[in-house]
N, C-alpha and C. Protein backbone atom coordinates (compact mmCIF):
# COMPACT_ATOMS: atom_id res chain seq x y z
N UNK A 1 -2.39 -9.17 -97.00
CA UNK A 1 -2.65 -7.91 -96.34
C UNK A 1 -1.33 -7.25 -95.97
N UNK A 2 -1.34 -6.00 -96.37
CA UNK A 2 -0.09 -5.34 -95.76
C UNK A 2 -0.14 -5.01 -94.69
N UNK A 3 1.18 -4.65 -94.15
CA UNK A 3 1.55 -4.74 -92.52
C UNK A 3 2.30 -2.82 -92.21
N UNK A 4 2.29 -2.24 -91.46
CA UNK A 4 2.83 -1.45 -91.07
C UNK A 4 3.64 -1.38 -89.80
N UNK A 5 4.70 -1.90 -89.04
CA UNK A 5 4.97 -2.43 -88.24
C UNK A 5 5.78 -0.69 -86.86
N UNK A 6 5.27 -1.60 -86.09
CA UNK A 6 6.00 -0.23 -85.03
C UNK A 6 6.76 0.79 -85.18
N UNK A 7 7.77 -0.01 -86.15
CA UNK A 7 8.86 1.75 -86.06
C UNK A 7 8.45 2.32 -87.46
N UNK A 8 7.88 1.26 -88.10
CA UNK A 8 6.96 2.11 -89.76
C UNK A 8 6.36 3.79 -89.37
N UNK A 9 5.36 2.93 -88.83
CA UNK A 9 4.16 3.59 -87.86
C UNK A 9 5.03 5.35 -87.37
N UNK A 10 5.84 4.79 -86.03
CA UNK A 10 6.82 6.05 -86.05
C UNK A 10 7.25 7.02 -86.47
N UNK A 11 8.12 6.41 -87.78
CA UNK A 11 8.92 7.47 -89.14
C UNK A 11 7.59 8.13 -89.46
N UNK A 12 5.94 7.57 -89.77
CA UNK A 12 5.44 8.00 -90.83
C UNK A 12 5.02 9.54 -90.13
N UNK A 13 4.91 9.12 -89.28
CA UNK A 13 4.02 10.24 -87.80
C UNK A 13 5.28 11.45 -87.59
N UNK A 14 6.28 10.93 -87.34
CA UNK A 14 7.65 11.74 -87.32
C UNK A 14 7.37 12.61 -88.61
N UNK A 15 7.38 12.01 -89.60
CA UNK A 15 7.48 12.74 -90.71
C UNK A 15 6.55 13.61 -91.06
N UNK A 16 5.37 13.50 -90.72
CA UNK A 16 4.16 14.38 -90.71
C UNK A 16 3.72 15.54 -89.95
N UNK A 17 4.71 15.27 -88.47
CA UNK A 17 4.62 16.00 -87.75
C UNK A 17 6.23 17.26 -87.63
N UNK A 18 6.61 16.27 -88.80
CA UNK A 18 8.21 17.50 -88.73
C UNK A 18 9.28 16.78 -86.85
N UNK A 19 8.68 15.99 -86.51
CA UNK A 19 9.66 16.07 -85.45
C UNK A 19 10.75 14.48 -86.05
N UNK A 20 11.28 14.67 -84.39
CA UNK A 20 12.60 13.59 -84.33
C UNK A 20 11.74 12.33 -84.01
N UNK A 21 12.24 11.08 -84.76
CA UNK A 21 11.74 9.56 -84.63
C UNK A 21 11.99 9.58 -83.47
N UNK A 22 12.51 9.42 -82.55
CA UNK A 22 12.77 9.36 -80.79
C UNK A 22 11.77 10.08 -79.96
N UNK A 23 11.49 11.27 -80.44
CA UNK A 23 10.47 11.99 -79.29
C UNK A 23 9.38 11.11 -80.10
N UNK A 24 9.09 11.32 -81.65
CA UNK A 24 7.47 10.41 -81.43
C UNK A 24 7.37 9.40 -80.72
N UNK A 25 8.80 8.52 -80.78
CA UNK A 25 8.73 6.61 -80.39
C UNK A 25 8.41 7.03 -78.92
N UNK A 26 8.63 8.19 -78.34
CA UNK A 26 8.69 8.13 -76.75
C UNK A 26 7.60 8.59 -76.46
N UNK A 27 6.89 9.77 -77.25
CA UNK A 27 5.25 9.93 -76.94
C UNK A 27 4.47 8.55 -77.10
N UNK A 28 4.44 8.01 -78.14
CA UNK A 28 3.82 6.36 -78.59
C UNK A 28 4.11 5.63 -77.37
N UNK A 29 5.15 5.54 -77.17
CA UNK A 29 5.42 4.49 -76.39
C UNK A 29 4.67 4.33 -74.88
N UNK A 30 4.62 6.33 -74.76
CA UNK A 30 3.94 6.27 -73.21
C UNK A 30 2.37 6.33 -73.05
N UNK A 31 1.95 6.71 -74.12
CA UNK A 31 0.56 6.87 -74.52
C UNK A 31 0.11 5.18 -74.71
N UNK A 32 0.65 4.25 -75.18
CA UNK A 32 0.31 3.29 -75.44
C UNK A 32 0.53 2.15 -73.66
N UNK A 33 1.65 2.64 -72.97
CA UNK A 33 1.80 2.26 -71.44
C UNK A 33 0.94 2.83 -70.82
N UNK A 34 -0.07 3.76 -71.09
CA UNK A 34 -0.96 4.45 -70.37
C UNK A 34 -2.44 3.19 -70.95
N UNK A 35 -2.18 3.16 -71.65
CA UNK A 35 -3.92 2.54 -72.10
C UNK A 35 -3.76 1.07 -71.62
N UNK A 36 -2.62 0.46 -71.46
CA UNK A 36 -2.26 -0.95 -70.78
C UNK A 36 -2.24 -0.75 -69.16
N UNK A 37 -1.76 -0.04 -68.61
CA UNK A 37 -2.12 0.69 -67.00
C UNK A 37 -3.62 0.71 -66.73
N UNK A 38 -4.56 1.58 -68.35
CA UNK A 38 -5.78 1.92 -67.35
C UNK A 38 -6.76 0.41 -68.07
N UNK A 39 -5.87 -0.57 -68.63
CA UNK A 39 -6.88 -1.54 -68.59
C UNK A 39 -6.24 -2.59 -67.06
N UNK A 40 -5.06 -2.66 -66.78
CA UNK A 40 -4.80 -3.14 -65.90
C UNK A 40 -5.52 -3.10 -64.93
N UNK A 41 -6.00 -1.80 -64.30
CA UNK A 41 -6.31 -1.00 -63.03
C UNK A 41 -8.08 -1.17 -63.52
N UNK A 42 -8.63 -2.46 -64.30
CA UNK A 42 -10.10 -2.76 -64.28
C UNK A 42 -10.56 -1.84 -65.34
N UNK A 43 -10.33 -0.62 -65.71
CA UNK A 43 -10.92 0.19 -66.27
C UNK A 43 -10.98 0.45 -68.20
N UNK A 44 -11.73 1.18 -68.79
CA UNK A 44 -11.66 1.09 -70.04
C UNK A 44 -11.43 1.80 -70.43
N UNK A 45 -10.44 1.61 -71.39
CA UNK A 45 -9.58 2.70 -72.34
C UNK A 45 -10.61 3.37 -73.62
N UNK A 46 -10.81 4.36 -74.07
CA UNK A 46 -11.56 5.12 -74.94
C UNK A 46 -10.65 5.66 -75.81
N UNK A 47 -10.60 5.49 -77.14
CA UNK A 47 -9.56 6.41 -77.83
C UNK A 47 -10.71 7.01 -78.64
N UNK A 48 -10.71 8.23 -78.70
CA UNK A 48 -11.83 9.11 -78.91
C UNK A 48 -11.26 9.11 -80.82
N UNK A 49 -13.00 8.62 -81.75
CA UNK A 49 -12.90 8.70 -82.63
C UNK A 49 -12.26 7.08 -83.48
N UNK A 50 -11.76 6.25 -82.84
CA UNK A 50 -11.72 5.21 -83.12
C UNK A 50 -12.45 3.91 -81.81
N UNK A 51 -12.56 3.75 -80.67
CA UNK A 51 -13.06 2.99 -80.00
C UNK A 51 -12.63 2.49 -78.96
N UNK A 52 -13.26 1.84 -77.83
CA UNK A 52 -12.98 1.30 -76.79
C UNK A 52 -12.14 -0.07 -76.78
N UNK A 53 -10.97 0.09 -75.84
CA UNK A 53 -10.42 -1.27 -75.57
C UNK A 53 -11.03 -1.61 -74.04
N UNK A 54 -11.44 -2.56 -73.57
CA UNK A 54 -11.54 -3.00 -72.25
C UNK A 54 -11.42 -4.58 -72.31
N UNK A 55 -11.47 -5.00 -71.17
CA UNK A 55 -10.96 -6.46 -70.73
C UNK A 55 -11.97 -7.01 -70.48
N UNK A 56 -12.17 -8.15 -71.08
CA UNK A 56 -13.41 -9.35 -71.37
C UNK A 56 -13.21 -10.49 -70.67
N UNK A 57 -14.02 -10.68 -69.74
CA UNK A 57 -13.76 -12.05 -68.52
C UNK A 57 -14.30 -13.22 -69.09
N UNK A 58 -13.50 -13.72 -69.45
CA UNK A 58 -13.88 -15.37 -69.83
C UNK A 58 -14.29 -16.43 -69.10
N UNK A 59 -15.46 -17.05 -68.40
CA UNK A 59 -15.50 -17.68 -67.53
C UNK A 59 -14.96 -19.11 -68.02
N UNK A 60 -15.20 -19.67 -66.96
CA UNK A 60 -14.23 -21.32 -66.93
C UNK A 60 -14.95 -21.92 -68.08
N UNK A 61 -14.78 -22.69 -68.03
CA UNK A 61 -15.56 -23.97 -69.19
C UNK A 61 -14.84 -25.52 -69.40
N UNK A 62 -15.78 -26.02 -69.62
CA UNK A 62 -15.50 -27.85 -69.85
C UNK A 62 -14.59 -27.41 -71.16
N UNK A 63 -13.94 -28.51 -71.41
CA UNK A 63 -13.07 -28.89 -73.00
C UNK A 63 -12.74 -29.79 -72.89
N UNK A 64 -12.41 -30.42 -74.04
CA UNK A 64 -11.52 -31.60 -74.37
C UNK A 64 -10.20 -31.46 -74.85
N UNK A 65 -9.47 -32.30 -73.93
CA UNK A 65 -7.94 -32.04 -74.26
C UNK A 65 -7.55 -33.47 -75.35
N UNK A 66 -6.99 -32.95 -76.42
CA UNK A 66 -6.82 -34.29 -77.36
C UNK A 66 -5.70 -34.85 -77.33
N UNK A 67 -4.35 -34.19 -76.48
CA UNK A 67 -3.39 -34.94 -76.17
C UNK A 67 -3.19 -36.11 -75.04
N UNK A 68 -3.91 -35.20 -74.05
CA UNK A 68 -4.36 -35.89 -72.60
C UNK A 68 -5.55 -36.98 -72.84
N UNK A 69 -6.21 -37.25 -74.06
CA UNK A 69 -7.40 -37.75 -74.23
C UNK A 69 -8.44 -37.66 -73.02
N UNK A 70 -8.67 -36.49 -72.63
CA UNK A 70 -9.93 -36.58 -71.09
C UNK A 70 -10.45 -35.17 -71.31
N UNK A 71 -11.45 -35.28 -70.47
CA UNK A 71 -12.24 -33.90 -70.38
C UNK A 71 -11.09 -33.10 -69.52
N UNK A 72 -11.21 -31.74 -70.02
CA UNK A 72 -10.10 -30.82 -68.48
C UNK A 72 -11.38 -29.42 -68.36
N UNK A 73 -10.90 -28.90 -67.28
CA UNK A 73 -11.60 -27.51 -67.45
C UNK A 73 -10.91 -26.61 -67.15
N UNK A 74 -11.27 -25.29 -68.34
CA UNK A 74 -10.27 -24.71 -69.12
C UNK A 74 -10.68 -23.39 -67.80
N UNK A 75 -9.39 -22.81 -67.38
CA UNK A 75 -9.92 -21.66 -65.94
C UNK A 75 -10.41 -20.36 -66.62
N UNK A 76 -10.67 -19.68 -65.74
CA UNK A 76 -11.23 -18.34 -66.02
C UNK A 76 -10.22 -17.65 -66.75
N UNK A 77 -10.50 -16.52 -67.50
CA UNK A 77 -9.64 -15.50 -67.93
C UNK A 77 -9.84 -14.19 -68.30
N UNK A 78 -9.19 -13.36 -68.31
CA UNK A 78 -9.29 -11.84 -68.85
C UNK A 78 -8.69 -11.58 -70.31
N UNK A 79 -9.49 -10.96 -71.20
CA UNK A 79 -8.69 -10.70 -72.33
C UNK A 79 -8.94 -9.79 -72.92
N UNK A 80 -8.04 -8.47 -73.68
CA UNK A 80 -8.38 -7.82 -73.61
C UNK A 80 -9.27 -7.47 -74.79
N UNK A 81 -10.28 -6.85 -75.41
CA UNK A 81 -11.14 -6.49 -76.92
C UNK A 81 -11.53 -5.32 -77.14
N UNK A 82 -11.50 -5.13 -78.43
CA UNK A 82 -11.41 -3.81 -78.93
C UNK A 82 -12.86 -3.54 -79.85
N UNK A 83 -13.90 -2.81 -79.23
CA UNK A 83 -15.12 -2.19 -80.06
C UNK A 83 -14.70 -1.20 -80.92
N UNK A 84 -14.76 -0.79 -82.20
CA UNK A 84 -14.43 -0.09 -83.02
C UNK A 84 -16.38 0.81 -83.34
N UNK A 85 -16.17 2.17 -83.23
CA UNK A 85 -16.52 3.44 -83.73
C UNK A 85 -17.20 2.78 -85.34
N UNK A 86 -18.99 3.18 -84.78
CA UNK A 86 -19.38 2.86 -86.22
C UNK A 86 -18.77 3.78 -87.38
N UNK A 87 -18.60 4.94 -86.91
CA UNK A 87 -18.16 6.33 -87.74
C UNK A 87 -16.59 5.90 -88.53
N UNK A 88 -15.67 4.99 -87.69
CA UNK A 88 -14.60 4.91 -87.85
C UNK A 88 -14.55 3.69 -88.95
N UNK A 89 -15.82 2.49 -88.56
CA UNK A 89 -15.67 1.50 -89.40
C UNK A 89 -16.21 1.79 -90.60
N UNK A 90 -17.19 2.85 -90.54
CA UNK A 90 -17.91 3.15 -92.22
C UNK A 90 -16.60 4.33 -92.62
N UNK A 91 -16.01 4.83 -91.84
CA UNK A 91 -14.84 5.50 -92.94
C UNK A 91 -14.16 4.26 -93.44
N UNK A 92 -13.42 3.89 -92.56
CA UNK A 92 -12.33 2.74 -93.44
C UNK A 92 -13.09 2.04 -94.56
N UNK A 93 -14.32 1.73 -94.40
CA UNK A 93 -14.60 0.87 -95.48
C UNK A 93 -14.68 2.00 -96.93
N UNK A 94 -15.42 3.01 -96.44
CA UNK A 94 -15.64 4.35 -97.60
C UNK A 94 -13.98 4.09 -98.22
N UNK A 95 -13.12 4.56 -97.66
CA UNK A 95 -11.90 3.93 -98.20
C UNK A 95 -11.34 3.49 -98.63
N UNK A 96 -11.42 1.82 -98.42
CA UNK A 96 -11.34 0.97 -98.69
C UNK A 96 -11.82 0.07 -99.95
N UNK A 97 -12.74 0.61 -100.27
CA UNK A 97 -13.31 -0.01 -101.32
C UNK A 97 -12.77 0.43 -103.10
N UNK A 98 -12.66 -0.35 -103.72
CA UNK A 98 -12.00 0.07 -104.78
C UNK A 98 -12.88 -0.15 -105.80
């Protein structure tokens, strides 16, 4: 699978939009500190047209630890997951398909 990596991403947007790689990296950068803030602060991020990120509470649970050889229990957690836009997943695939 190919990869498009952060500052890829950048140039391509820079280039599309006619501006300087620096002002996009600095719009990206704050737009993307904004959606990590409003999942911080409990709440769910919406990116309109592709989908919701919000934070998924993992409760505790039994496990087995195979180094420790014993039962441990594994603590609670938050993490964050991303629902994707049926509209968005039947484009990519329309796309996608060869």
């Amino acid at each position: 699978m190919n990869r498009k990596n952060h500052k890829e991403l950048i140039s391509e947007v820079a280039e599309k939009i006619s501006r300087d790689n620096l002002e996009v990296k600095e719009v990206i950068n704050t737009y993307l500190e904004a959606i990590e803030d409003t999942l911080v602060s409990g709440k769910a991020a919406v990116i309109k047209g592709i989908g919701v990120i919000k934070i998924n509470e993992l409760a505790s649970k039994r496990a087995y630890d195979f180094k420790q050889k014993k039962n441990v229990v594994r603590p609670r957690r938050n993490l964050p997951k991303m629902s994707f836009n049926r509209s968005f997943i039947k484009n990519i695939k329309k796309n996608t398909e060869g």
